[in-house]
Each structure stands twice: as C-alpha cells, then as structure tokens.
C-alpha atoms as a PDB file:
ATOM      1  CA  UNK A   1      -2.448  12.474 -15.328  1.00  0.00           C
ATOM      2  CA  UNK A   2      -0.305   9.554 -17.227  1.00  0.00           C
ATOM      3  CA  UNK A   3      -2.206   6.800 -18.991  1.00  0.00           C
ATOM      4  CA  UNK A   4      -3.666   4.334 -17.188  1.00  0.00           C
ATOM      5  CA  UNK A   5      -1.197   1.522 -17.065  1.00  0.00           C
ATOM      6  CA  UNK A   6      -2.808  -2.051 -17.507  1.00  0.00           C
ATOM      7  CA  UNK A   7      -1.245  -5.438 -15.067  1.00  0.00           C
ATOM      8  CA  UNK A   8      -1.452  -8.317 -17.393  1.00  0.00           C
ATOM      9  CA  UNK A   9      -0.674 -10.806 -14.122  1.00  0.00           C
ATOM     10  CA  UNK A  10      -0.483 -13.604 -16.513  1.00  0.00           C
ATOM     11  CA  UNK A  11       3.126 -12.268 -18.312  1.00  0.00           C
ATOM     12  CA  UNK A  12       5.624 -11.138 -15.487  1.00  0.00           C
ATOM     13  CA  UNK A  13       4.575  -9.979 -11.925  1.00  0.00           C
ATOM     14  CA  UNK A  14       3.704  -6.793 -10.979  1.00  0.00           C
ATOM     15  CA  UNK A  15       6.225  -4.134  -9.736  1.00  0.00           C
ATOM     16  CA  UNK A  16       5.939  -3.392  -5.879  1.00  0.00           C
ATOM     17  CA  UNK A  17       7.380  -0.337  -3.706  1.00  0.00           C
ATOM     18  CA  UNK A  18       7.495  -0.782   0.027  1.00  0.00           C
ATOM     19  CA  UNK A  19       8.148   1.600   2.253  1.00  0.00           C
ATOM     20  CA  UNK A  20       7.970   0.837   6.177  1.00  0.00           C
ATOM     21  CA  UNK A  21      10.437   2.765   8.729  1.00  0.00           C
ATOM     22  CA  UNK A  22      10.612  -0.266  10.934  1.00  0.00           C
ATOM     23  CA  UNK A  23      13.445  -2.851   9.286  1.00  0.00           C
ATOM     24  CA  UNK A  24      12.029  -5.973  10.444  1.00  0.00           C
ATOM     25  CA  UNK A  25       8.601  -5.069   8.965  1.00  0.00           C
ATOM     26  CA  UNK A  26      10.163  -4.291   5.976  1.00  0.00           C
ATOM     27  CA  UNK A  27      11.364  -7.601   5.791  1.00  0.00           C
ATOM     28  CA  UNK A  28       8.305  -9.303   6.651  1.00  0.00           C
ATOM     29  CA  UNK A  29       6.547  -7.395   3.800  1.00  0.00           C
ATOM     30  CA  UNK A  30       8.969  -8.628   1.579  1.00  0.00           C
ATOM     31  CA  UNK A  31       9.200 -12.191   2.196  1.00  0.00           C
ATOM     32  CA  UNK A  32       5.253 -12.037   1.647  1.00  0.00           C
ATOM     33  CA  UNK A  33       5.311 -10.387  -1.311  1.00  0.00           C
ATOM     34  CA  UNK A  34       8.141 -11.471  -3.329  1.00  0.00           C
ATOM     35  CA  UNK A  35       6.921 -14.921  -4.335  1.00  0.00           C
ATOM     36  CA  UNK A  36       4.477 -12.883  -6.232  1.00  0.00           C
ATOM     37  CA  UNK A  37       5.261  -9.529  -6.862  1.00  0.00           C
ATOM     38  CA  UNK A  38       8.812  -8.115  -8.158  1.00  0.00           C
ATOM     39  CA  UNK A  39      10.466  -5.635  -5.437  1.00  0.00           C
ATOM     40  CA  UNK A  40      11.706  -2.916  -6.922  1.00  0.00           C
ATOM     41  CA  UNK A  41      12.771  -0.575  -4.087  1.00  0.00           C
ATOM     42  CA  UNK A  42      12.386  -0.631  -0.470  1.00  0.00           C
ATOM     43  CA  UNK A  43      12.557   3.062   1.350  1.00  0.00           C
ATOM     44  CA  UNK A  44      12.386   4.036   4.945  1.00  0.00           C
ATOM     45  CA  UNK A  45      10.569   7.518   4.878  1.00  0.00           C
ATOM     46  CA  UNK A  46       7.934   9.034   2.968  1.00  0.00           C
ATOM     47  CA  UNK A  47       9.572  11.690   1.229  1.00  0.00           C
ATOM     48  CA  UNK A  48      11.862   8.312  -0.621  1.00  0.00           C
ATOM     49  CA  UNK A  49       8.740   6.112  -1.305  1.00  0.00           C
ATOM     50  CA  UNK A  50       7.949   9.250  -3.337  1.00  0.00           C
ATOM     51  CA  UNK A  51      10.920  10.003  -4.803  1.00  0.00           C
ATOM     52  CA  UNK A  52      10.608   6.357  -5.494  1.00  0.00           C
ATOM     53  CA  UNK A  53       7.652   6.075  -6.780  1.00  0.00           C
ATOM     54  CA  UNK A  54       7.933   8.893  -9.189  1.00  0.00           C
ATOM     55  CA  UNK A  55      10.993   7.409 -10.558  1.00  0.00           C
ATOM     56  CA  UNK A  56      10.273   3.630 -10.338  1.00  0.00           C
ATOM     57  CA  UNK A  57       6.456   3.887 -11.556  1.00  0.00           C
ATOM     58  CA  UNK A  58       5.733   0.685  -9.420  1.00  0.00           C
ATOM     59  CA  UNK A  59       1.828  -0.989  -9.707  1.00  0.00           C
ATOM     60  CA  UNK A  60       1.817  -0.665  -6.198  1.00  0.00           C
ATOM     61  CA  UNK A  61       3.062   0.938  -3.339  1.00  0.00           C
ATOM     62  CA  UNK A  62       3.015  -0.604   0.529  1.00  0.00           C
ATOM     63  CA  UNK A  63       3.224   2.146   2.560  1.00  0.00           C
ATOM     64  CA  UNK A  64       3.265   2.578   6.583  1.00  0.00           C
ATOM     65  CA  UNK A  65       1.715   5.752   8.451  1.00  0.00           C
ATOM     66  CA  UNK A  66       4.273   6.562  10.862  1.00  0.00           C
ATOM     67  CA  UNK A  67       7.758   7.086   9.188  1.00  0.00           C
ATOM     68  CA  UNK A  68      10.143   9.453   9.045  1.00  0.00           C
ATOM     69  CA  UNK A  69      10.414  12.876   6.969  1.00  0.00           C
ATOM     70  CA  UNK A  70       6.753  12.470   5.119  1.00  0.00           C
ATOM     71  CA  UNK A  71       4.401  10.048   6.678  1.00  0.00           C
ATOM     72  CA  UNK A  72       2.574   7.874   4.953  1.00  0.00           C
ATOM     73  CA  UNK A  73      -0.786  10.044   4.374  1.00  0.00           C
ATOM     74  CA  UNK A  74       1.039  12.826   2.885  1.00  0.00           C
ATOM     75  CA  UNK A  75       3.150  10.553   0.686  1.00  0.00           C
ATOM     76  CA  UNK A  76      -0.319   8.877  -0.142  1.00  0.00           C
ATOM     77  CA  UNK A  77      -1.412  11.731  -1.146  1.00  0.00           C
ATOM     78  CA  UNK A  78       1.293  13.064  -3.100  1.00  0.00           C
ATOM     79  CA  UNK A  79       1.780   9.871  -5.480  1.00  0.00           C
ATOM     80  CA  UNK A  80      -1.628   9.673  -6.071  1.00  0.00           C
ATOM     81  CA  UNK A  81      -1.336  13.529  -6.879  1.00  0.00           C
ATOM     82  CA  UNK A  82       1.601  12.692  -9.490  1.00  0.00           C
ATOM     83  CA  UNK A  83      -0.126   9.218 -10.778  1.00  0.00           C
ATOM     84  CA  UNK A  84      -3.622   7.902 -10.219  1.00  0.00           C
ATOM     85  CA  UNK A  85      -2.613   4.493 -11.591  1.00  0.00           C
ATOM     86  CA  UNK A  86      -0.319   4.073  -9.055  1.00  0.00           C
ATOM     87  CA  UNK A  87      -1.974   1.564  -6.431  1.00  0.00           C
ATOM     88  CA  UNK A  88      -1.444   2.514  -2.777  1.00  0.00           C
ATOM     89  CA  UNK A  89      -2.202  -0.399   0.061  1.00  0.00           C
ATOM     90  CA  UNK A  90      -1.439   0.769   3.388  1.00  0.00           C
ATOM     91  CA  UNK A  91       0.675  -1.085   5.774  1.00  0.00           C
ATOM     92  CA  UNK A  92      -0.156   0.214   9.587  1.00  0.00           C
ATOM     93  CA  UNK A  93      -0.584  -0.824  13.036  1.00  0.00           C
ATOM     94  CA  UNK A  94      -2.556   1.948  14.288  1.00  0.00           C
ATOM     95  CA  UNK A  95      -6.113   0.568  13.992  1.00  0.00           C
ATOM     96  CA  UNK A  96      -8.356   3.661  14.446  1.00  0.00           C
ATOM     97  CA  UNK A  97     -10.809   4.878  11.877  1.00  0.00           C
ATOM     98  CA  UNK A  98      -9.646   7.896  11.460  1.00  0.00           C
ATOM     99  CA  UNK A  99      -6.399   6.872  10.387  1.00  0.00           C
ATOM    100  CA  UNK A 100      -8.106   4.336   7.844  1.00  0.00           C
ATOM    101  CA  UNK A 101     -10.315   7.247   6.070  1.00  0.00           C
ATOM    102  CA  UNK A 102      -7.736   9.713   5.921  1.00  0.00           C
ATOM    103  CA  UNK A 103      -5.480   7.104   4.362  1.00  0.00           C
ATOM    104  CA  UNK A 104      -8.481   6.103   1.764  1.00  0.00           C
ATOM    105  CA  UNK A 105      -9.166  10.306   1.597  1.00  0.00           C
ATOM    106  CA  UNK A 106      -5.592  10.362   0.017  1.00  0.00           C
ATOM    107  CA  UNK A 107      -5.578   8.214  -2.350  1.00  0.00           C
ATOM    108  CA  UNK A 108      -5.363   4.575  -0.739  1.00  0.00           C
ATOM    109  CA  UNK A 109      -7.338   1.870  -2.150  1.00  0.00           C
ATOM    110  CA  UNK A 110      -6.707  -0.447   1.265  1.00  0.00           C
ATOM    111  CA  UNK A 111      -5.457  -0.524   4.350  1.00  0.00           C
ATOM    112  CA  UNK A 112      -4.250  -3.527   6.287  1.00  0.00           C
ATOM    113  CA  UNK A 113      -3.772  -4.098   9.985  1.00  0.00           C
ATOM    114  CA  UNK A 114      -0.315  -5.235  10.501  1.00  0.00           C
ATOM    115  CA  UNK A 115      -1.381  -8.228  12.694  1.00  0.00           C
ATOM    116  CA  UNK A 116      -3.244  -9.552  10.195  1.00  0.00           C
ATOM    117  CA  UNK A 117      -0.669  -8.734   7.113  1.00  0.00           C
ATOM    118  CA  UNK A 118      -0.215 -13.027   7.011  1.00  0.00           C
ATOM    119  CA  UNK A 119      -3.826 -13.150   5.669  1.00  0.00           C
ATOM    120  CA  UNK A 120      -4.893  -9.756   4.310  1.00  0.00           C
ATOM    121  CA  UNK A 121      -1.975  -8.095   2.827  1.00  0.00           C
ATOM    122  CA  UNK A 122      -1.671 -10.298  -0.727  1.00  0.00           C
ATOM    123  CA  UNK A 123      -5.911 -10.469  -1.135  1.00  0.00           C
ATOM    124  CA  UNK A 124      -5.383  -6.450  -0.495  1.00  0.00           C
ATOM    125  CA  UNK A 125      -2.986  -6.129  -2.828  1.00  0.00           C
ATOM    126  CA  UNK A 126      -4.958  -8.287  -5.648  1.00  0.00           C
ATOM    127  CA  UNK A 127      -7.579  -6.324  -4.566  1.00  0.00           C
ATOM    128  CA  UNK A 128      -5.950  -2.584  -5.427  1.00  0.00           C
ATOM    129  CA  UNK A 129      -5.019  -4.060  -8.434  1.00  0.00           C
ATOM    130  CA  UNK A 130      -7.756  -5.806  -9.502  1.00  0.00           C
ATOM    131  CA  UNK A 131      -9.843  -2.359  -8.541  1.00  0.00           C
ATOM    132  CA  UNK A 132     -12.196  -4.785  -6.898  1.00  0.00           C
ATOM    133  CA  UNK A 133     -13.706  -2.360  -3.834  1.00  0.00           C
ATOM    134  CA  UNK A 134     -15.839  -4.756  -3.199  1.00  0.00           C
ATOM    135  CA  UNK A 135     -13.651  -7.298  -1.128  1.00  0.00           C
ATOM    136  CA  UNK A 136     -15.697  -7.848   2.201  1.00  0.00           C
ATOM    137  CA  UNK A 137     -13.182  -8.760   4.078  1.00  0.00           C
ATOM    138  CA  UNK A 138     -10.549  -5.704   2.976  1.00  0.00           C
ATOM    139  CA  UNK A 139     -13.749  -2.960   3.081  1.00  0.00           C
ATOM    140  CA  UNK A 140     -12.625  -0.084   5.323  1.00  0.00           C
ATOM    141  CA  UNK A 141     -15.663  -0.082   7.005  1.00  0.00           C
ATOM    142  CA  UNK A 142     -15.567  -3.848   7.989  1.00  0.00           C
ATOM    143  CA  UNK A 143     -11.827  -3.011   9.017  1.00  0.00           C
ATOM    144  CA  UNK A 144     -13.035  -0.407  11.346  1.00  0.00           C
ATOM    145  CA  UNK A 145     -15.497  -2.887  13.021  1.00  0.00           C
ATOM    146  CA  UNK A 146     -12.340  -5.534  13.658  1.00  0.00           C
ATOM    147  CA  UNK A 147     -11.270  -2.639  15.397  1.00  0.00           C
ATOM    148  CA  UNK A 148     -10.620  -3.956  19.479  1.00  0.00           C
ATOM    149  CA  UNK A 149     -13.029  -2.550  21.613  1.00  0.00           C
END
C-alpha cells in the first residue's frame, strides 16, 4: 500500500473524483463541491472512476452504486484495494441497509442519500477526510434509521 498521503486544507483544496452515470447528478455534485474541492475528473462508469482514480490519485472519490460497466461497490472495492488513502464517499439513491454496509464493507468511509446531498454531502466529505467516524449525523447506522418506513 502507498504512503499515507496527508490534506493540509489550509494550502490548496483537496483533489475530488466523481463518478455518477446520471449527467444531471453529475452536475449537481459538482456545483456543490467545486467551491471547495478541485475537480479533477468526472467519469460515468465504474470501471473509469478506477482507471481514474489510479491515475489521478484524487483525496476523494464520489461515487454512485448503479452505473455502468463496474458499479460502484466493486469500484469501491477495487480503489481501496489499489490505495487505502484514497477516500471513498458514496453518492446513491437507493436507501436500504444493505446497500449502505456493503458500500462501507468495501472500503467506503460514507454514504449519502442523494436527497439529502444539499446538507450531507460536504460534512461527509470533511468527514472522510478528516477520518472523523464519529459524525452523528453521517453514521451509517443513523443513515439506516432515516431510512422511510
């Protein structure tokens, strides 16, 4: 495994890969993320967001479930195989808990619901990058209680 890479947030923003099949998602996930993190690819499948990753070494990777060629648990699973360091938040709609521990089983450090991306996806992202497991309101098992009923 590489060396562990340190953020210092306080000299340039850290590096962000997103990859989401569905284009207006993608976008949305930008616009929230750019004013504080630096873009550095956006990919529509799972087996790019790897090839991406591998290449790009981003802080952290957004990554949906359902997406094209490798979803996003097996591309979870595969960066963190390549680089622990790399953080992996993931970016899904399907609220179900099995979903959110197999995404956590491969590697994720969060998972956010995407109707609540406006107010959970930058604290999860500090969060992963911060290691901070701790974060009540980001805790996987808290998520699975905001599941509807």
């Amino acid at each position: 495994m590489p060396k562990a890479r340190e953020v210092d947030l306080t000299q340039s923003k850290p590096r962000l890969l997103i990859a989401e099949d569905n284009q207006a998602t993608s976008a949305t996930l930008e616009r929230l993320v750019s004013p504080r993190f630096e873009v550095v690819a956006i990919c529509n499948n799972g087996a790019d967001a790897v090839r991406s990753a591998l290449t790009l070494q981003p802080d952290v990777v957004l990554l949906g479930i359902v997406m094209p060629v490798l979803d996003g648990i097996q591309a979870a699973r595969q960066i963190h195989a390549f680089d622990g360091n790399i953080k992996i938040v993931m970016v899904s709609g399907i609220e179900d808990q099995r979903f959110v521990s197999s995404a956590i089983e491969a590697g994720a450090q969060r998972y956010v619901f995407k109707r609540r991306l406006s107010t959970d996806l930058i604290v999860a992202i500090d969060a992963a990058l911060e290691e901070d497991l701790e974060a009540p309101a980001l805790d996987p098992v808290l998520l699975v209680k905001d599941l509807p009923q």
